[in-house]
PDB file of N, CA and C in Angstrom:
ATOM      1  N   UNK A   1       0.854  -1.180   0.000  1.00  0.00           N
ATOM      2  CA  UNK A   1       0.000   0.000   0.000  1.00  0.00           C
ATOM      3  C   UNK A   1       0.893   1.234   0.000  1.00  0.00           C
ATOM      4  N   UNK A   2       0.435   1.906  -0.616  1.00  0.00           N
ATOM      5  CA  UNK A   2       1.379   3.378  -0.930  1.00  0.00           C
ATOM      6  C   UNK A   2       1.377   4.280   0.665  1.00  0.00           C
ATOM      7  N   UNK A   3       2.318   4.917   0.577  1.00  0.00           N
ATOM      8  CA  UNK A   3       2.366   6.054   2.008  1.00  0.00           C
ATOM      9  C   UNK A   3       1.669   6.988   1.934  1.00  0.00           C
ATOM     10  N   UNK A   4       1.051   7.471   3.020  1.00  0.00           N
ATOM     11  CA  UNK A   4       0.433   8.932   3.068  1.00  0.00           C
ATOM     12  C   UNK A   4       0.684   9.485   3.854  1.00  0.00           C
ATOM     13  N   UNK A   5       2.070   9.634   3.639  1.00  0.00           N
ATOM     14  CA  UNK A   5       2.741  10.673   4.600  1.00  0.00           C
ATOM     15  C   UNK A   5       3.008  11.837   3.375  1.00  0.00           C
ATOM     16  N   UNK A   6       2.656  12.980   3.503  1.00  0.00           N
ATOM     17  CA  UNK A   6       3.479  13.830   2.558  1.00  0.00           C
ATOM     18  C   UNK A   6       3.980  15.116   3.519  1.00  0.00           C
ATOM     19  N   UNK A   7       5.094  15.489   3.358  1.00  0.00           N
ATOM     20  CA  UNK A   7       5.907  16.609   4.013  1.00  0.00           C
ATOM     21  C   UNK A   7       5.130  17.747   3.847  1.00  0.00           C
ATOM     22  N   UNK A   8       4.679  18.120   4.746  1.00  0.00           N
ATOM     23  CA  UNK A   8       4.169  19.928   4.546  1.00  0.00           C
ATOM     24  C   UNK A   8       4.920  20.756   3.794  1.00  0.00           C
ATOM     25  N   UNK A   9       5.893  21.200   4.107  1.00  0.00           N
ATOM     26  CA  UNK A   9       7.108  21.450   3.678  1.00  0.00           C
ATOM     27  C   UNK A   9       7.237  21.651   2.043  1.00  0.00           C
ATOM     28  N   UNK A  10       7.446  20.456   1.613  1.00  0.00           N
ATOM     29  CA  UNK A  10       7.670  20.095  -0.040  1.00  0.00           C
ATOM     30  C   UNK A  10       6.396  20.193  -0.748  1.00  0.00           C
ATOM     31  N   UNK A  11       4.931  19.984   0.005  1.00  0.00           N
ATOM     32  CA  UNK A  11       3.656  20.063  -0.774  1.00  0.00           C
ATOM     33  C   UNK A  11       2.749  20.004   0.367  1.00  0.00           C
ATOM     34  N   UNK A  12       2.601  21.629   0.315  1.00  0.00           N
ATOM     35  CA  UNK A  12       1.521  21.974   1.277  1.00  0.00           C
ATOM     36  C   UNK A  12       0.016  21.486   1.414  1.00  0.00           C
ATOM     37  N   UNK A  13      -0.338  21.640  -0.139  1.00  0.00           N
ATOM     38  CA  UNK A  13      -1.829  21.589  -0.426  1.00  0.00           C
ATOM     39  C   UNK A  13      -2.332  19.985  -0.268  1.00  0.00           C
ATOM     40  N   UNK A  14      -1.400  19.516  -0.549  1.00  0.00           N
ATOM     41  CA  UNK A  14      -1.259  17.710  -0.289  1.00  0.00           C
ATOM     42  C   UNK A  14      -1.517  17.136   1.151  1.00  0.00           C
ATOM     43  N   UNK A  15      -0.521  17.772   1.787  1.00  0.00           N
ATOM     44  CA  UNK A  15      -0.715  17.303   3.512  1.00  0.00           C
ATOM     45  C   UNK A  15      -1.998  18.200   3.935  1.00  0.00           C
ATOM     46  N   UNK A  16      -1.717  19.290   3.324  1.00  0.00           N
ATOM     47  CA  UNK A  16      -3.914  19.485   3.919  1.00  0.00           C
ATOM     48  C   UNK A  16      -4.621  18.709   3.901  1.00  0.00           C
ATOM     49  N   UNK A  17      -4.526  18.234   2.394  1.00  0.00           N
ATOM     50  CA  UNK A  17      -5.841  16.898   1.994  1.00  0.00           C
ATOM     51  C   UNK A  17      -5.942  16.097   2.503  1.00  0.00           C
ATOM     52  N   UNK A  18      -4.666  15.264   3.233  1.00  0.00           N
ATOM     53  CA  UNK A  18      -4.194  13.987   4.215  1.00  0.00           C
ATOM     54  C   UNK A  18      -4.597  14.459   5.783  1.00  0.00           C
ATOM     55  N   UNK A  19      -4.460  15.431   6.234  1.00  0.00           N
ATOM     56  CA  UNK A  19      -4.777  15.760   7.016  1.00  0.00           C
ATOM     57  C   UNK A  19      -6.164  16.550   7.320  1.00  0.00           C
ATOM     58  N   UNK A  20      -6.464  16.904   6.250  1.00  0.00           N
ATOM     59  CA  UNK A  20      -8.268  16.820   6.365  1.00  0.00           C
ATOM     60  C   UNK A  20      -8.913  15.692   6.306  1.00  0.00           C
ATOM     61  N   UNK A  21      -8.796  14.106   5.975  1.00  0.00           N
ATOM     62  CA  UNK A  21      -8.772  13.015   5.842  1.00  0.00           C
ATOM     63  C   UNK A  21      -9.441  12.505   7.172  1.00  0.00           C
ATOM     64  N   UNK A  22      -8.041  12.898   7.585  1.00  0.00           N
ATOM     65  CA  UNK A  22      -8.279  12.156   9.418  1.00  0.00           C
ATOM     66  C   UNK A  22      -9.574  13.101  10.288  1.00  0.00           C
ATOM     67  N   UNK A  23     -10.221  13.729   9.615  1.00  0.00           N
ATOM     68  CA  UNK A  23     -10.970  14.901  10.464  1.00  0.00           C
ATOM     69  C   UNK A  23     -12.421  14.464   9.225  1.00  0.00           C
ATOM     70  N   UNK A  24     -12.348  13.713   8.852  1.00  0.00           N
ATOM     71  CA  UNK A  24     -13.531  13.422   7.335  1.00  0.00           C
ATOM     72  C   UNK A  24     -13.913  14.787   6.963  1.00  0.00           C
ATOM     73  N   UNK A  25     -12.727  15.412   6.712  1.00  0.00           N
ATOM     74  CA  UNK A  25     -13.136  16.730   5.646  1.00  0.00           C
ATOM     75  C   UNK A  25     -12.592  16.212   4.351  1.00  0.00           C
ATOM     76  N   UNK A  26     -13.390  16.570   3.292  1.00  0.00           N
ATOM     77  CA  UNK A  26     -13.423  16.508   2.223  1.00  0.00           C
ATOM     78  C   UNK A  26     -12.927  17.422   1.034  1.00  0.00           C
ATOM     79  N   UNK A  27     -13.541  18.437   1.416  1.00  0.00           N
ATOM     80  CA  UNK A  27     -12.867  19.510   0.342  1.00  0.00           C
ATOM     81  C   UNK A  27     -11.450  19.938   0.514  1.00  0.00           C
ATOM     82  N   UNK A  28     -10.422  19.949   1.354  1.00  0.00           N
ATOM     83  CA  UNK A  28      -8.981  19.756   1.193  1.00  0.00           C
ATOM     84  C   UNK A  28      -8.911  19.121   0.134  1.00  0.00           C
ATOM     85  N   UNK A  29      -9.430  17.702   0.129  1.00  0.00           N
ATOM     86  CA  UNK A  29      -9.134  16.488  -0.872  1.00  0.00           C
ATOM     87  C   UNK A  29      -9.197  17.184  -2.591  1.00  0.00           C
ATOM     88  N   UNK A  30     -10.594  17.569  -2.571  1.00  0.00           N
ATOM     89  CA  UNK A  30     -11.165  18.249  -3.508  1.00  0.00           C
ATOM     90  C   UNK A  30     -10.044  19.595  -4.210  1.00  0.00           C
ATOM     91  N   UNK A  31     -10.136  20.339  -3.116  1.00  0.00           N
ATOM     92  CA  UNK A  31      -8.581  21.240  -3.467  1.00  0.00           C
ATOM     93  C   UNK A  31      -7.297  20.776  -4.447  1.00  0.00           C
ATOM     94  N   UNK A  32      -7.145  19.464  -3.371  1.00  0.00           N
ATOM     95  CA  UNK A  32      -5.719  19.173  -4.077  1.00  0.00           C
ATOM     96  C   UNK A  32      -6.145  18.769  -5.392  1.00  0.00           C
ATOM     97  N   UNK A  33      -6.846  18.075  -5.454  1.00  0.00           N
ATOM     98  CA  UNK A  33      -7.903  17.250  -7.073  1.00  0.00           C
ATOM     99  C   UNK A  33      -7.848  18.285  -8.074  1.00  0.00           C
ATOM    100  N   UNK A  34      -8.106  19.489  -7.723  1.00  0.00           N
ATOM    101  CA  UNK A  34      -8.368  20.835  -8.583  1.00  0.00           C
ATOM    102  C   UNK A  34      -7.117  21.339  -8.838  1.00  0.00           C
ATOM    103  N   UNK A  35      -6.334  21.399  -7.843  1.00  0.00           N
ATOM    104  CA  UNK A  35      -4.641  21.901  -8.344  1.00  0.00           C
ATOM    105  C   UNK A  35      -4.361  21.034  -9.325  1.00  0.00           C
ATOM    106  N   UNK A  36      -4.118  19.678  -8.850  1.00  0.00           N
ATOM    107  CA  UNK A  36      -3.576  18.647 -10.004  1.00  0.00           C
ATOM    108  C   UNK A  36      -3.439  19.147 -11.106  1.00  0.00           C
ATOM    109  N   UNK A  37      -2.696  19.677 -11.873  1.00  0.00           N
ATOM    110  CA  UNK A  37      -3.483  20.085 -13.835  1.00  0.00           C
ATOM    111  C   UNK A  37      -2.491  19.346 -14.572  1.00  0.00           C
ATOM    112  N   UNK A  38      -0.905  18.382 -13.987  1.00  0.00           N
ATOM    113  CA  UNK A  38      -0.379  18.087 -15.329  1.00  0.00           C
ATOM    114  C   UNK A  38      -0.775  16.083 -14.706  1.00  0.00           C
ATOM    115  N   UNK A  39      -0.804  15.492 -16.021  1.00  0.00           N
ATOM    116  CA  UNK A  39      -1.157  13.920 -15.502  1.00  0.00           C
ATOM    117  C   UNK A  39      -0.312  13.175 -14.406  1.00  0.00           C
ATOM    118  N   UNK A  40       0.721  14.013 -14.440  1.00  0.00           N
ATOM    119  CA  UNK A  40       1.587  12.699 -13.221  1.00  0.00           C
ATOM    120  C   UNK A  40       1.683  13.630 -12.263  1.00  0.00           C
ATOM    121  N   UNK A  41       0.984  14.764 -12.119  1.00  0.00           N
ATOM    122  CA  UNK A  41       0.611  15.226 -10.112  1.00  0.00           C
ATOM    123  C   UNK A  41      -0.771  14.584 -10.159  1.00  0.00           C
ATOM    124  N   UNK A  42      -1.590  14.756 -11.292  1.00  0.00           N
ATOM    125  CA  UNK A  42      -2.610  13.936 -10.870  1.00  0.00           C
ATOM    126  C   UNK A  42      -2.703  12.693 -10.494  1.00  0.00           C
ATOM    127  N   UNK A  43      -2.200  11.589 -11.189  1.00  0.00           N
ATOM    128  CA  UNK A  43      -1.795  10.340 -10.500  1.00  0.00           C
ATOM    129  C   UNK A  43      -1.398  10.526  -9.114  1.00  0.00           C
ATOM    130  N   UNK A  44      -0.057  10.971  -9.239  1.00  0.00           N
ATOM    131  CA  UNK A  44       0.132  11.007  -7.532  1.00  0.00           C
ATOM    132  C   UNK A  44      -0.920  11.761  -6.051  1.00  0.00           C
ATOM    133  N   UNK A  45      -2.056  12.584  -7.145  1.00  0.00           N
ATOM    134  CA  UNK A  45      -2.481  13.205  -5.835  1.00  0.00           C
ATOM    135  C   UNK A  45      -3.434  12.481  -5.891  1.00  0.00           C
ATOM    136  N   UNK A  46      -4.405  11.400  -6.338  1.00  0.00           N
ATOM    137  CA  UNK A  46      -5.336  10.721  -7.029  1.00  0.00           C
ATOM    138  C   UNK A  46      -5.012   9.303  -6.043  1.00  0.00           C
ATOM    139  N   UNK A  47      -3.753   8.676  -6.023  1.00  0.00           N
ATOM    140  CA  UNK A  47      -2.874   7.751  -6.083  1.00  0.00           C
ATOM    141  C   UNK A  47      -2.969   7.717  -4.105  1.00  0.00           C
ATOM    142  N   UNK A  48      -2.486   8.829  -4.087  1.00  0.00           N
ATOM    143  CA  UNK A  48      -2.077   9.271  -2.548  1.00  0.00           C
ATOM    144  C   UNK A  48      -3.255   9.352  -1.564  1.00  0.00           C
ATOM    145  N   UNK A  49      -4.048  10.077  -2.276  1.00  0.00           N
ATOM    146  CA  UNK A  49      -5.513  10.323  -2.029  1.00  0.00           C
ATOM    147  C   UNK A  49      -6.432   8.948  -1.482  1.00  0.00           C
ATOM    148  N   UNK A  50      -6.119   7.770  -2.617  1.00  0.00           N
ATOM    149  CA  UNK A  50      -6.881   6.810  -2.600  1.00  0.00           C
ATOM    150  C   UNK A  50      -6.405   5.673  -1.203  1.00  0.00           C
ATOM    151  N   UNK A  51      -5.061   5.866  -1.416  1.00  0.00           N
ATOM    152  CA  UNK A  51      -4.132   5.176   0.007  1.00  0.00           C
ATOM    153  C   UNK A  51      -5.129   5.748   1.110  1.00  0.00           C
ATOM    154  N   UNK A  52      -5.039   6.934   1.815  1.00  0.00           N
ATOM    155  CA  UNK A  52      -5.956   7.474   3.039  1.00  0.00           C
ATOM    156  C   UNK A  52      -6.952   7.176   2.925  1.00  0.00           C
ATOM    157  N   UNK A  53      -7.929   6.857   1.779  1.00  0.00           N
ATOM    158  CA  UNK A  53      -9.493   6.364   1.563  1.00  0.00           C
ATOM    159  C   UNK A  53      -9.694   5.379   1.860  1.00  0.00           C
ATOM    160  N   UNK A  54      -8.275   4.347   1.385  1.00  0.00           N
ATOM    161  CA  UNK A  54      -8.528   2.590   1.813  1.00  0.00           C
ATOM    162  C   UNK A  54      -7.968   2.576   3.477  1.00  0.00           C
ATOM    163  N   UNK A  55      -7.740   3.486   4.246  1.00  0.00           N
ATOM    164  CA  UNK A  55      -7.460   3.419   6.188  1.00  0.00           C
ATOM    165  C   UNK A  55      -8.520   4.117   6.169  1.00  0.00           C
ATOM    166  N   UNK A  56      -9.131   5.012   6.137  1.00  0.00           N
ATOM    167  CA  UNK A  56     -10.375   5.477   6.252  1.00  0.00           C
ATOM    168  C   UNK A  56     -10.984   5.888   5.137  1.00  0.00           C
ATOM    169  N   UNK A  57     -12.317   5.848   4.956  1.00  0.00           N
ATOM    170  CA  UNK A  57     -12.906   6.531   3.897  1.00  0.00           C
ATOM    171  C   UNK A  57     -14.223   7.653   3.999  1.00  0.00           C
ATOM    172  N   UNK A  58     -14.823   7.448   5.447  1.00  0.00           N
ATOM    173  CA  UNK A  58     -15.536   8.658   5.547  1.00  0.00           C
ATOM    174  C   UNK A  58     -15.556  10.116   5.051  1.00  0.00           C
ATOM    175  N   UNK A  59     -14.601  10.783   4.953  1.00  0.00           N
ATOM    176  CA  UNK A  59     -14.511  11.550   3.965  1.00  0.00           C
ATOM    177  C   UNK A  59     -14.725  11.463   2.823  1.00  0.00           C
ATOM    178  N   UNK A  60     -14.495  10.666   2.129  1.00  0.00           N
ATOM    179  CA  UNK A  60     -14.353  10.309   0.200  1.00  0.00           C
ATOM    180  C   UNK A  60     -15.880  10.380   0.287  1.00  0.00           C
ATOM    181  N   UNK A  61     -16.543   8.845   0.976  1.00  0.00           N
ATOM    182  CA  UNK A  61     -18.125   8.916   0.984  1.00  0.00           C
ATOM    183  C   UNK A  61     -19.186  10.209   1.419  1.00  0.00           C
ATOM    184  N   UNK A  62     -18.614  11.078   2.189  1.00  0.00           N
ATOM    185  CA  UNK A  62     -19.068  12.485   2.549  1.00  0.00           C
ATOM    186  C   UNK A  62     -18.716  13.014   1.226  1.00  0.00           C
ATOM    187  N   UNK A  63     -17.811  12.953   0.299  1.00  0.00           N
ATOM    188  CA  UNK A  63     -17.507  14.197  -0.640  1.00  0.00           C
ATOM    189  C   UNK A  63     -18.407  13.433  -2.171  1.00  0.00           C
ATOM    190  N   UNK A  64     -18.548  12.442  -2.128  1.00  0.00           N
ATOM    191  CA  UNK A  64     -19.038  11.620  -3.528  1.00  0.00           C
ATOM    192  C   UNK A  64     -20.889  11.711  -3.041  1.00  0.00           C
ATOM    193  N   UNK A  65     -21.489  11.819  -1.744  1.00  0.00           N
ATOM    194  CA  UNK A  65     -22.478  12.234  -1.414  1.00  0.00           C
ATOM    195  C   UNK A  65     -22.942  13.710  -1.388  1.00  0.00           C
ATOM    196  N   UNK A  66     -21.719  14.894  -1.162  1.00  0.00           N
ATOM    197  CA  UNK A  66     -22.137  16.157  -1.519  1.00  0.00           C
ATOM    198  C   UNK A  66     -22.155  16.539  -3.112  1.00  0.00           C
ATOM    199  N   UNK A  67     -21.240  15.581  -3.705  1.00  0.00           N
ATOM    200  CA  UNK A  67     -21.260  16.137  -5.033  1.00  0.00           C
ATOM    201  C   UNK A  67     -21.074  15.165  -6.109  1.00  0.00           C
ATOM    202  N   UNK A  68     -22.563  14.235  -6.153  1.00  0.00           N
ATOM    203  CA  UNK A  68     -22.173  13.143  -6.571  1.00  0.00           C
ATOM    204  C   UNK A  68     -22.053  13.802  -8.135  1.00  0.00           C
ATOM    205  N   UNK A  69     -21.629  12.704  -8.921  1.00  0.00           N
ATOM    206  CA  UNK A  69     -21.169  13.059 -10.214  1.00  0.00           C
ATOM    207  C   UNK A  69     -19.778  13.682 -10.282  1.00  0.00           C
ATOM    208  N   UNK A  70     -19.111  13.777  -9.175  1.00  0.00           N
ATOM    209  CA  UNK A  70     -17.749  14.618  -9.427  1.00  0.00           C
ATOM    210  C   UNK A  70     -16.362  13.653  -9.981  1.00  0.00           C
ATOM    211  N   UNK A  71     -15.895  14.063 -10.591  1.00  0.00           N
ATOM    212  CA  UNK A  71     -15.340  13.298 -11.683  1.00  0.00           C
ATOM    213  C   UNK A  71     -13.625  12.781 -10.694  1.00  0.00           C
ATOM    214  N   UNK A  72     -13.757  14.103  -9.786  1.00  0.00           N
ATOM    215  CA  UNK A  72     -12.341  13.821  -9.318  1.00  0.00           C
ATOM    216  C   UNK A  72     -12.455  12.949  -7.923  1.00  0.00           C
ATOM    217  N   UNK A  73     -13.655  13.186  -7.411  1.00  0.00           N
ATOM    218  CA  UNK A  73     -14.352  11.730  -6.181  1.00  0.00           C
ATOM    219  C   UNK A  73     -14.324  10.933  -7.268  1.00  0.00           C
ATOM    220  N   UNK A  74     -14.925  10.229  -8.545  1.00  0.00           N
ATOM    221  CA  UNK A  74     -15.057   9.176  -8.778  1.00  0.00           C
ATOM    222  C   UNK A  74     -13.329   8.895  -8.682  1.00  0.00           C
ATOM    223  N   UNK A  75     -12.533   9.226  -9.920  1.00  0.00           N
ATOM    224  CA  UNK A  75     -11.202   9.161 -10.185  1.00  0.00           C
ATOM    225  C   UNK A  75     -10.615   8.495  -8.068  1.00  0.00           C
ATOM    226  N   UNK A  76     -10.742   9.092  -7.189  1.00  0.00           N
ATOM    227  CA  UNK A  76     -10.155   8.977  -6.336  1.00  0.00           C
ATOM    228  C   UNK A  76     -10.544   7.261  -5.627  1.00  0.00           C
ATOM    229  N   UNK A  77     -12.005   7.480  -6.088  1.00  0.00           N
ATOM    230  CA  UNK A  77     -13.322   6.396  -5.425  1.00  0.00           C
ATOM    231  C   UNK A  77     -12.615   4.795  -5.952  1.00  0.00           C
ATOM    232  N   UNK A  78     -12.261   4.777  -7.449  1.00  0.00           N
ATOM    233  CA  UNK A  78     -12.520   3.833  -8.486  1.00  0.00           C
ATOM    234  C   UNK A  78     -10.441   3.515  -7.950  1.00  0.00           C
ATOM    235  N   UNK A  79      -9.345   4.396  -7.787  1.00  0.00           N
ATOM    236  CA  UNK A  79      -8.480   3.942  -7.326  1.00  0.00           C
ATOM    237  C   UNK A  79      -8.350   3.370  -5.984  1.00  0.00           C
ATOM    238  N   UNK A  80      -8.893   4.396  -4.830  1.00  0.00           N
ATOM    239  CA  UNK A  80      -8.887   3.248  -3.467  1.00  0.00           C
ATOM    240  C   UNK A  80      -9.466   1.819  -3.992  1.00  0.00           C
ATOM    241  N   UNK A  81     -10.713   1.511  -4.919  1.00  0.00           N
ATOM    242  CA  UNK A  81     -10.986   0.501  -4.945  1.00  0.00           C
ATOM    243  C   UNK A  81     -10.042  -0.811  -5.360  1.00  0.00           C
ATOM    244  N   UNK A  82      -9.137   0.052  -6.597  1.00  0.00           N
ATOM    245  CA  UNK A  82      -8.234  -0.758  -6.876  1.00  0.00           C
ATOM    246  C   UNK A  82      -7.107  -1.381  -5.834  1.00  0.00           C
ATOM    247  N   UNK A  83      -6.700  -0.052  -5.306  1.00  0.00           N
ATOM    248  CA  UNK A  83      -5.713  -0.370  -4.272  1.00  0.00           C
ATOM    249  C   UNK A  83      -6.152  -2.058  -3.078  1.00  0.00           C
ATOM    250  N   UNK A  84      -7.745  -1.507  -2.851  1.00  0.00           N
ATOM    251  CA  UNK A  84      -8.136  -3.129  -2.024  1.00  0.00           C
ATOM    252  C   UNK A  84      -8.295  -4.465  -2.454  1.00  0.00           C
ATOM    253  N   UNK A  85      -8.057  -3.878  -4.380  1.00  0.00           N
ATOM    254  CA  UNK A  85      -8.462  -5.004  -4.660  1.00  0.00           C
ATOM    255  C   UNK A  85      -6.907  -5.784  -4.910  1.00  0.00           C
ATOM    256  N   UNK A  86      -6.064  -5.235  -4.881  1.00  0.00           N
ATOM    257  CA  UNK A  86      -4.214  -5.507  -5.225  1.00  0.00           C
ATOM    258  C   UNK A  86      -4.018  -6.300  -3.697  1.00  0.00           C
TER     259      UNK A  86
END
């Protein structure tokens, strides 16, 4: 399973999202989802994202319930799944 530790430090908006996680806030997550703009921060924030969803997921399910249809909850939803299924 991938780490979700990310350094404040080196990527701020990242350890928000991880650390809004543990508090089932959602829109941090959402934040970082929206920064993402080139394909391989998206993977990794997508990637990283989905690791904290498969130790907890109350958040993800709070954010895919406020805004279902959101493309970057599914994207996050459809990788934790993978991750449980590896």
């Amino acid at each position: 399973m991938l780490e979700s530790y990310v350094d404040p430090a080196q990527d701020p908006v990242l350890a928000r999202a991880l650390s809004g996680t543990l508090r089932d806030e959602w829109r941090p997550a959402a934040d970082a989802m929206a920064s993402a703009r080139s394909w391989d921060r998206r993977a990794y924030v997508v990637l990283t994202l989905a690791a904290a969803a498969a130790r907890r997921d109350v958040w993800l399910t709070n954010w895919r319930e406020a805004k279902p249809g959101d493309r970057d909850a599914a994207a996050v939803h459809a990788a934790m799944v993978a991750l449980q299924a590896s």
